[in-house]
C-alpha atoms as a PDB file:
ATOM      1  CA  UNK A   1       0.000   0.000   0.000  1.00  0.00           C
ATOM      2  CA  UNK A   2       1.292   3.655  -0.563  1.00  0.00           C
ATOM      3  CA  UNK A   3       1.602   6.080   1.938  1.00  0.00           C
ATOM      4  CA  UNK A   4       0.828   9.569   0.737  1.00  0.00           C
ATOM      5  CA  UNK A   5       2.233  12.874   2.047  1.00  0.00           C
ATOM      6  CA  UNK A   6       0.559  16.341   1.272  1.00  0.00           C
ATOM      7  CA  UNK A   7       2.351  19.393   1.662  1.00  0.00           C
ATOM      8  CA  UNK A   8       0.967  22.538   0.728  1.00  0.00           C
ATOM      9  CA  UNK A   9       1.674  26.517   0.943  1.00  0.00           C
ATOM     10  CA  UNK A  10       2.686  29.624  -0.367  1.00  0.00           C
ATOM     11  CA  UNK A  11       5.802  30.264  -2.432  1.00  0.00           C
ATOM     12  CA  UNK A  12       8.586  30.494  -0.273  1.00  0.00           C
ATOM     13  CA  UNK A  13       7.204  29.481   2.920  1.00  0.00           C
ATOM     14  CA  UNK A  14      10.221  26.543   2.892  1.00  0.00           C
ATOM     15  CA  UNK A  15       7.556  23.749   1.453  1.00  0.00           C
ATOM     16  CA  UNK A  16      10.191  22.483  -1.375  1.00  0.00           C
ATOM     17  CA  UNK A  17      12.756  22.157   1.114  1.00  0.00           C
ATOM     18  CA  UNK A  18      10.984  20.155   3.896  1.00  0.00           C
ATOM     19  CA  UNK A  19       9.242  18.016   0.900  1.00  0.00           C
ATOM     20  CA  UNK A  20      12.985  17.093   0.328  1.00  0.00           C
ATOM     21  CA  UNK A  21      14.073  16.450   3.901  1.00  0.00           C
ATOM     22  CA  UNK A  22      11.072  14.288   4.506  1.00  0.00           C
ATOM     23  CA  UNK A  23      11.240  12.586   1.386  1.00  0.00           C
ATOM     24  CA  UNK A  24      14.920  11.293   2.189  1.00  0.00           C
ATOM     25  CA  UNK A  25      14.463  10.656   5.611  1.00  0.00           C
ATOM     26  CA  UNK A  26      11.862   7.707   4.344  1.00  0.00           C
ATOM     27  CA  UNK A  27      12.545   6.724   1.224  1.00  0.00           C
ATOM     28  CA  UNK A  28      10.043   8.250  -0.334  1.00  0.00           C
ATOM     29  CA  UNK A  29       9.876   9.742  -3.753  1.00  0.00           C
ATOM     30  CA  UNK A  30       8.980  13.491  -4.260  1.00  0.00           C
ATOM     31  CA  UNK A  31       7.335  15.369  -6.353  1.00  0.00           C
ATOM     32  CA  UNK A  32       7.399  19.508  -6.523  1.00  0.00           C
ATOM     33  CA  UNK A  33       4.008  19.562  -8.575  1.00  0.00           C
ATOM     34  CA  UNK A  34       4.983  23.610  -8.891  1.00  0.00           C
ATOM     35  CA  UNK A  35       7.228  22.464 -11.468  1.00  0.00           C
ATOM     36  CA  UNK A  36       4.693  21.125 -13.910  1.00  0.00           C
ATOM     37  CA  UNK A  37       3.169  24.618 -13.507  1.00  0.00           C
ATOM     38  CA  UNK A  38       6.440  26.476 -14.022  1.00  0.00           C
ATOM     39  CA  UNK A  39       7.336  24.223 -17.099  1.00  0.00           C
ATOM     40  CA  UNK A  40       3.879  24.857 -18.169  1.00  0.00           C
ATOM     41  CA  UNK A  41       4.348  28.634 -17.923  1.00  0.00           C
ATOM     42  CA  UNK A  42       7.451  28.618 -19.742  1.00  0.00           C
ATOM     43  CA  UNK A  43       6.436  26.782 -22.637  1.00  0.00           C
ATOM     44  CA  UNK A  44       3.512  29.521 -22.676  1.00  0.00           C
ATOM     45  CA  UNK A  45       6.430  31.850 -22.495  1.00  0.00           C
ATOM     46  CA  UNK A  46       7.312  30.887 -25.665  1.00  0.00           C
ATOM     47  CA  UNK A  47       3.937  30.993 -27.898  1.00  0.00           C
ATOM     48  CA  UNK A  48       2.429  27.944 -26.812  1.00  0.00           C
ATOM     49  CA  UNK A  49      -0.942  28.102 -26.013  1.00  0.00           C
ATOM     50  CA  UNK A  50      -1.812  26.814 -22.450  1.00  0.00           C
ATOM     51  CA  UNK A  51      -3.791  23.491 -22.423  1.00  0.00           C
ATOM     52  CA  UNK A  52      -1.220  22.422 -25.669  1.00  0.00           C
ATOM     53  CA  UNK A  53       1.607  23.155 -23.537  1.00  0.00           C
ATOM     54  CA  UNK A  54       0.229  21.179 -20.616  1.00  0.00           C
ATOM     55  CA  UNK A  55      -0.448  18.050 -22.693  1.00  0.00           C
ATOM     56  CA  UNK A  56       2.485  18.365 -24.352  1.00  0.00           C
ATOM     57  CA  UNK A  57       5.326  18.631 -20.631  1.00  0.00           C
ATOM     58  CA  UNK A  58       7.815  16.203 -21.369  1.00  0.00           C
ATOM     59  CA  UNK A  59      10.261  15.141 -18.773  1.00  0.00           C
ATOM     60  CA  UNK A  60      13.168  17.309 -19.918  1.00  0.00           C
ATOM     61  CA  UNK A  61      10.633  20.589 -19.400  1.00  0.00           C
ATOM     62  CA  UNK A  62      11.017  19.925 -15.956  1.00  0.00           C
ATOM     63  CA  UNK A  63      14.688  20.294 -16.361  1.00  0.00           C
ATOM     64  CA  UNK A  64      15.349  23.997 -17.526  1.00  0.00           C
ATOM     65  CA  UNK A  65      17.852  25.920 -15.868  1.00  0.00           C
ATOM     66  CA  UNK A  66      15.133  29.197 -15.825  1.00  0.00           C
ATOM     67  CA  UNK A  67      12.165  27.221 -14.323  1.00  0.00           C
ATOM     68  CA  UNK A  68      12.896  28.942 -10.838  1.00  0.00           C
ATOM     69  CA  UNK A  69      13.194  32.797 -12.352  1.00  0.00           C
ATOM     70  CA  UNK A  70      10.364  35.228 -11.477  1.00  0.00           C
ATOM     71  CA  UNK A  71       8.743  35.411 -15.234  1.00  0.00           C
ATOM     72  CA  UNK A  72       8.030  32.022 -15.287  1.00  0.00           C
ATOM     73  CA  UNK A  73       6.843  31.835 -11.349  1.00  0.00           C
ATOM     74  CA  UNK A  74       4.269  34.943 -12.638  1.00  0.00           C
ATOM     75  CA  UNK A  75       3.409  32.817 -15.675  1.00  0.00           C
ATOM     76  CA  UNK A  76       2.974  29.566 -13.523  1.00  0.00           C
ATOM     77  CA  UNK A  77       0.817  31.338 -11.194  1.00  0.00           C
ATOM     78  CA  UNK A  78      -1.455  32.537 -14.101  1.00  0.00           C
ATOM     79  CA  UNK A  79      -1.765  29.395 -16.532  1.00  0.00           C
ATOM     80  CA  UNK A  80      -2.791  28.021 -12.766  1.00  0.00           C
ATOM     81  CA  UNK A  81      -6.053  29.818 -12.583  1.00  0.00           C
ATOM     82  CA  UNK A  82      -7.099  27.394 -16.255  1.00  0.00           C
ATOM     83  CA  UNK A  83      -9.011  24.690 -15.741  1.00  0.00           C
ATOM     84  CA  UNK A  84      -7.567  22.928 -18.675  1.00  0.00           C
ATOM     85  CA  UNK A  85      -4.433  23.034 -17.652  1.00  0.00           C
ATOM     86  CA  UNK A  86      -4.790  21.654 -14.144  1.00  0.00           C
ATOM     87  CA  UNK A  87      -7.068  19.053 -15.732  1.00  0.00           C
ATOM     88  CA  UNK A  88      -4.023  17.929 -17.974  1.00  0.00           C
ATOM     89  CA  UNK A  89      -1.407  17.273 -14.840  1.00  0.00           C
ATOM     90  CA  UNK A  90      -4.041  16.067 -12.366  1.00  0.00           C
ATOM     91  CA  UNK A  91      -3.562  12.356 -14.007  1.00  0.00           C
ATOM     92  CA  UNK A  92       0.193  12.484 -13.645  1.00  0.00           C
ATOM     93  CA  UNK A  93       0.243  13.731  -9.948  1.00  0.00           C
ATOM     94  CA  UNK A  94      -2.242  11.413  -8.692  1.00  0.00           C
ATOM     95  CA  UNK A  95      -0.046   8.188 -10.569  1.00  0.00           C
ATOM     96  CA  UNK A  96       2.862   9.807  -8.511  1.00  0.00           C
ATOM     97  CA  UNK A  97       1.364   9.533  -5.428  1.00  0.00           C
ATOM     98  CA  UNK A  98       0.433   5.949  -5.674  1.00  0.00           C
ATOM     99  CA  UNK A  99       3.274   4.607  -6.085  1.00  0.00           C
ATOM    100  CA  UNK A 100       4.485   1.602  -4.468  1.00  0.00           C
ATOM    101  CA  UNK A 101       7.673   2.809  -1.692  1.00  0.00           C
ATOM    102  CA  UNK A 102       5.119   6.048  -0.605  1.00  0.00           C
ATOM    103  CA  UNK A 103       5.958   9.791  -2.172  1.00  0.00           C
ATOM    104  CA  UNK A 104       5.556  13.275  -0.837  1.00  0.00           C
ATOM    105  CA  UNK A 105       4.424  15.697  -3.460  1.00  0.00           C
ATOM    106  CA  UNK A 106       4.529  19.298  -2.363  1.00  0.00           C
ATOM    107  CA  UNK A 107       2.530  22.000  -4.312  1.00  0.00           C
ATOM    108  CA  UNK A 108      -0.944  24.108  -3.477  1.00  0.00           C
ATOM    109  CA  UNK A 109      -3.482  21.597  -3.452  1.00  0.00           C
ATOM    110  CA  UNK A 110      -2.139  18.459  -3.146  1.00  0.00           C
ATOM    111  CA  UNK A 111      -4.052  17.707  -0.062  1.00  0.00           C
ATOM    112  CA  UNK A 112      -7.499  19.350  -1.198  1.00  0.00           C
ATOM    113  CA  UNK A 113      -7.730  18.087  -4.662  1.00  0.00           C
ATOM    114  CA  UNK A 114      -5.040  15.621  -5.773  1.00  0.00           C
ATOM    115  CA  UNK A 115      -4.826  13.987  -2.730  1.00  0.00           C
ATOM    116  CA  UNK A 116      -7.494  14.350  -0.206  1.00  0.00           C
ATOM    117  CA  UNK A 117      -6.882  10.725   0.920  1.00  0.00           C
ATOM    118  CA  UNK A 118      -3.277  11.927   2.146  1.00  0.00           C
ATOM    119  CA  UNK A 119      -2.490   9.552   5.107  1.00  0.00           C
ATOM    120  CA  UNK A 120      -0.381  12.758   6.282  1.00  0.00           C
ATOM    121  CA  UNK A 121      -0.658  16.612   5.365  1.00  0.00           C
ATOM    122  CA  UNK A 122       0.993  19.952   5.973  1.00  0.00           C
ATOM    123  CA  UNK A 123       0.482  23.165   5.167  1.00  0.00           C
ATOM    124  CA  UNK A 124       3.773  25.072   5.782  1.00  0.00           C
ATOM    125  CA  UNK A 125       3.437  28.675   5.382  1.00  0.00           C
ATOM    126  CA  UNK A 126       5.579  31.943   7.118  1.00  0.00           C
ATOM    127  CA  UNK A 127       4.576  35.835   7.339  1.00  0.00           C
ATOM    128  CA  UNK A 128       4.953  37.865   4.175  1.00  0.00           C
ATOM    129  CA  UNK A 129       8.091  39.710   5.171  1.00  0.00           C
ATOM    130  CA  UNK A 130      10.228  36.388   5.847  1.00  0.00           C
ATOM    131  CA  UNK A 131       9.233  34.431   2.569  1.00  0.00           C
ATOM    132  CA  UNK A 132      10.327  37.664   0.106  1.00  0.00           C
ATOM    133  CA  UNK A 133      13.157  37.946   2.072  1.00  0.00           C
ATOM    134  CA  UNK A 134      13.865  34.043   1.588  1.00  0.00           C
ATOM    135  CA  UNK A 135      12.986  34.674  -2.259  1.00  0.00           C
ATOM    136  CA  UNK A 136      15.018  37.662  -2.300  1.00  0.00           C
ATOM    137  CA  UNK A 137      18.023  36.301  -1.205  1.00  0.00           C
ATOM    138  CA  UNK A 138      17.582  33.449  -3.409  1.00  0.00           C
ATOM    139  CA  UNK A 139      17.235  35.275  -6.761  1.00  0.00           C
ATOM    140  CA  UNK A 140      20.338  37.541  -5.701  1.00  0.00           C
ATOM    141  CA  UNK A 141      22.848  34.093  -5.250  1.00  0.00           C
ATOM    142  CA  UNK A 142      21.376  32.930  -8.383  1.00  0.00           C
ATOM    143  CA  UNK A 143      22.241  35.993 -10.470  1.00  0.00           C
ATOM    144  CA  UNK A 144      18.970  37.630 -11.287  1.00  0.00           C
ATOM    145  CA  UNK A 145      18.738  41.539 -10.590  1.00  0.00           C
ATOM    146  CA  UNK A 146      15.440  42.581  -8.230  1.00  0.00           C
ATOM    147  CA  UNK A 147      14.988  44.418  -5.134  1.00  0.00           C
ATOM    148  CA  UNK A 148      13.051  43.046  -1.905  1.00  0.00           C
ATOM    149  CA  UNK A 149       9.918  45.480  -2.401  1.00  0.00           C
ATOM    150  CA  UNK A 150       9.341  43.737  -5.830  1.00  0.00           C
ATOM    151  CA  UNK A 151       9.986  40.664  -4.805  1.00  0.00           C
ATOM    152  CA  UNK A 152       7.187  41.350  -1.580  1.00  0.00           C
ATOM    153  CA  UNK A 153       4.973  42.797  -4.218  1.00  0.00           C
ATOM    154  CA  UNK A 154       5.200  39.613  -6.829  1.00  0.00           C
ATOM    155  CA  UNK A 155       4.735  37.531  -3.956  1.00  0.00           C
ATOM    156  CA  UNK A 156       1.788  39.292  -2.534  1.00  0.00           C
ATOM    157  CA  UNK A 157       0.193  39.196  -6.509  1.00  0.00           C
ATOM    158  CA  UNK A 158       0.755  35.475  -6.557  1.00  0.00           C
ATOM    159  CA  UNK A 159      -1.122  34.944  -3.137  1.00  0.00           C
ATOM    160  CA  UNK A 160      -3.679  36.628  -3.918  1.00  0.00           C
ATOM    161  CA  UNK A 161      -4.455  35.255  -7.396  1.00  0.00           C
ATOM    162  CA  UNK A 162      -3.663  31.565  -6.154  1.00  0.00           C
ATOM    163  CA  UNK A 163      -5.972  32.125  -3.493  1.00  0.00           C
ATOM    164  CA  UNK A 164      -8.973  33.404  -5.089  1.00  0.00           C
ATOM    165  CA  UNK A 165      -8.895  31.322  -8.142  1.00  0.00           C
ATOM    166  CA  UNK A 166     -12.124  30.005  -8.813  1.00  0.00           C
ATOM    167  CA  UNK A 167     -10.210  25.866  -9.558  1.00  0.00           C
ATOM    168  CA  UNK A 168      -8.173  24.343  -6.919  1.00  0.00           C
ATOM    169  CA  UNK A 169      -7.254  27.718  -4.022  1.00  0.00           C
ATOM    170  CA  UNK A 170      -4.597  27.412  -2.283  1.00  0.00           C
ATOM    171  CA  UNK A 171      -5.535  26.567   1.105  1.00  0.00           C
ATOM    172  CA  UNK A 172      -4.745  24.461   4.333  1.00  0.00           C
ATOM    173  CA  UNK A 173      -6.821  20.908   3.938  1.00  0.00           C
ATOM    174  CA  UNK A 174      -9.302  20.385   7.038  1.00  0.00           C
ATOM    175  CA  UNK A 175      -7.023  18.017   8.334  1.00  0.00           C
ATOM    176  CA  UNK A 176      -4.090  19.264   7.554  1.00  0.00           C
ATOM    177  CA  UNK A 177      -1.232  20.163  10.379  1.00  0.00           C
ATOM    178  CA  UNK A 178      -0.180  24.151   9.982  1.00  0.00           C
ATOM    179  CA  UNK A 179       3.399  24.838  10.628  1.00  0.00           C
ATOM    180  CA  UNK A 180       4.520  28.218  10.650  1.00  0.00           C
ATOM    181  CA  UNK A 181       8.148  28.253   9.789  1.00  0.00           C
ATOM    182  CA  UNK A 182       8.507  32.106  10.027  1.00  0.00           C
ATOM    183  CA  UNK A 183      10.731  31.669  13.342  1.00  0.00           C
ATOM    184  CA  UNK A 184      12.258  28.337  12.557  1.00  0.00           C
ATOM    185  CA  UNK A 185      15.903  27.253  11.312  1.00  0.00           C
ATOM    186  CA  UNK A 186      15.153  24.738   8.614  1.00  0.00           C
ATOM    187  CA  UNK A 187      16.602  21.968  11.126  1.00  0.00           C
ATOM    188  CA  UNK A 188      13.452  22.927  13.248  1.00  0.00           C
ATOM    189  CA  UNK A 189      11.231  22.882  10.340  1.00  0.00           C
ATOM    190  CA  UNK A 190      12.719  19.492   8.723  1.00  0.00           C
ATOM    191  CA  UNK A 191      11.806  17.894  12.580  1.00  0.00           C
ATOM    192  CA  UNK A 192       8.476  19.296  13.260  1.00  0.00           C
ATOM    193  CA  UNK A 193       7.516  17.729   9.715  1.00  0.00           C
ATOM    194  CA  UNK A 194       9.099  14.620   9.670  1.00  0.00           C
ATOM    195  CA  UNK A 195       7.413  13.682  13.500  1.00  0.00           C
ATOM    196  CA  UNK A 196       4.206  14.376  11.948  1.00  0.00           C
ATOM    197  CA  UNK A 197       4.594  12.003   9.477  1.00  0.00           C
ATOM    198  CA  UNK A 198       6.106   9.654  11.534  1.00  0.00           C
ATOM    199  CA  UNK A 199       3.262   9.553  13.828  1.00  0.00           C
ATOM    200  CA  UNK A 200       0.925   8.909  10.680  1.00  0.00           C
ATOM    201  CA  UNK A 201       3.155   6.445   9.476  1.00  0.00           C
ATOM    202  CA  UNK A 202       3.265   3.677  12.105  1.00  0.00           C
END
């Protein structure tokens, strides 16, 4: 039987990098579903139209060296909102989870719509000011020229949008456990997550 963990939450709230942790420390395979959206949005980037680029994401897509730059986390955020696109990558997702060996899958609703029956679920969030600083600093070591108000304001727009869409909001799952990593190392954050899980996975 699979064992299924659901983490969810806003862009740099530290998600990707627990999803990791917790992934390793079982032997689970992961899956950062934001990356079908961000390979998605780049291939719309490029002229594609949205529901052709989302039937067309090959492996390699998920592979581009510019998946993590803010045009294509805007563009992400935006072919998102179409139902025809998140129709195209729900199938792939939900195979993921299933898998024999248990996976983790991190994304936005992972544990409201692709997988509800999550035997474990986070959402992992952290105040405005601390994720567009994370971002910020990010972006900067990888080379790209911003400046922390834009990179609060960007964030702020992506929120709200993935929030309010009409298909799939981001939002905590009833049963989900919230952990606020504003005021955590990611040592802290790695260990409240992974003794969650552990006490859903005996």
């Amino acid at each position: 039987m699979s064992f299924i963990v659901a983490i969810d939450g806003p862009a740099a709230s530290g998600k990707g990098t627990i999803s990791r942790a917790v992934a390793a420390h079982f032997g689970f395979a992961h899956l950062d579903t934001g990356l079908l959206y961000r390979a998605v949005g780049r291939r719309v980037l490029g002229g594609e139209v949205p529901g052709d680029a989302a039937r067309g994401l090959r492996a390699e897509d998920l592979k581009a060296d510019d998946l993590r730059g803010p045009d294509v986390a805007q563009a992400a955020s935006k072919v998102a909102e179409i139902r025809e696109v998140r129709a195209a990558l729900v199938d792939f997702q939900r195979a993921f989870a299933t898998r024999a060996g248990g996976a983790v899958l991190d994304g936005r609703d992972i544990g409201t719509v692709i997988c509800p029956e999550a035997q474990a679920k986070l959402y992992v969030t952290a105040s405005d000011e601390v994720r567009a600083g994370r971002r910020y600093a990010e972006l900067v070591e990888r080379g790209i020229e911003t400046t922390p108000e834009k990179v609060l304001l960007d964030l702020r727009e992506r929120d709200a949008r993935d929030s309010a869409r009409a298909t799939a909001p981001l939002k905590a799952a009833e049963d989900a456990v919230v952990l606020d990593t504003s005021g955590m190392s990611i040592d802290q954050a790695v260990a409240a997550a992974i003794a969650h899980v552990t006490a859903q996975h005996r």
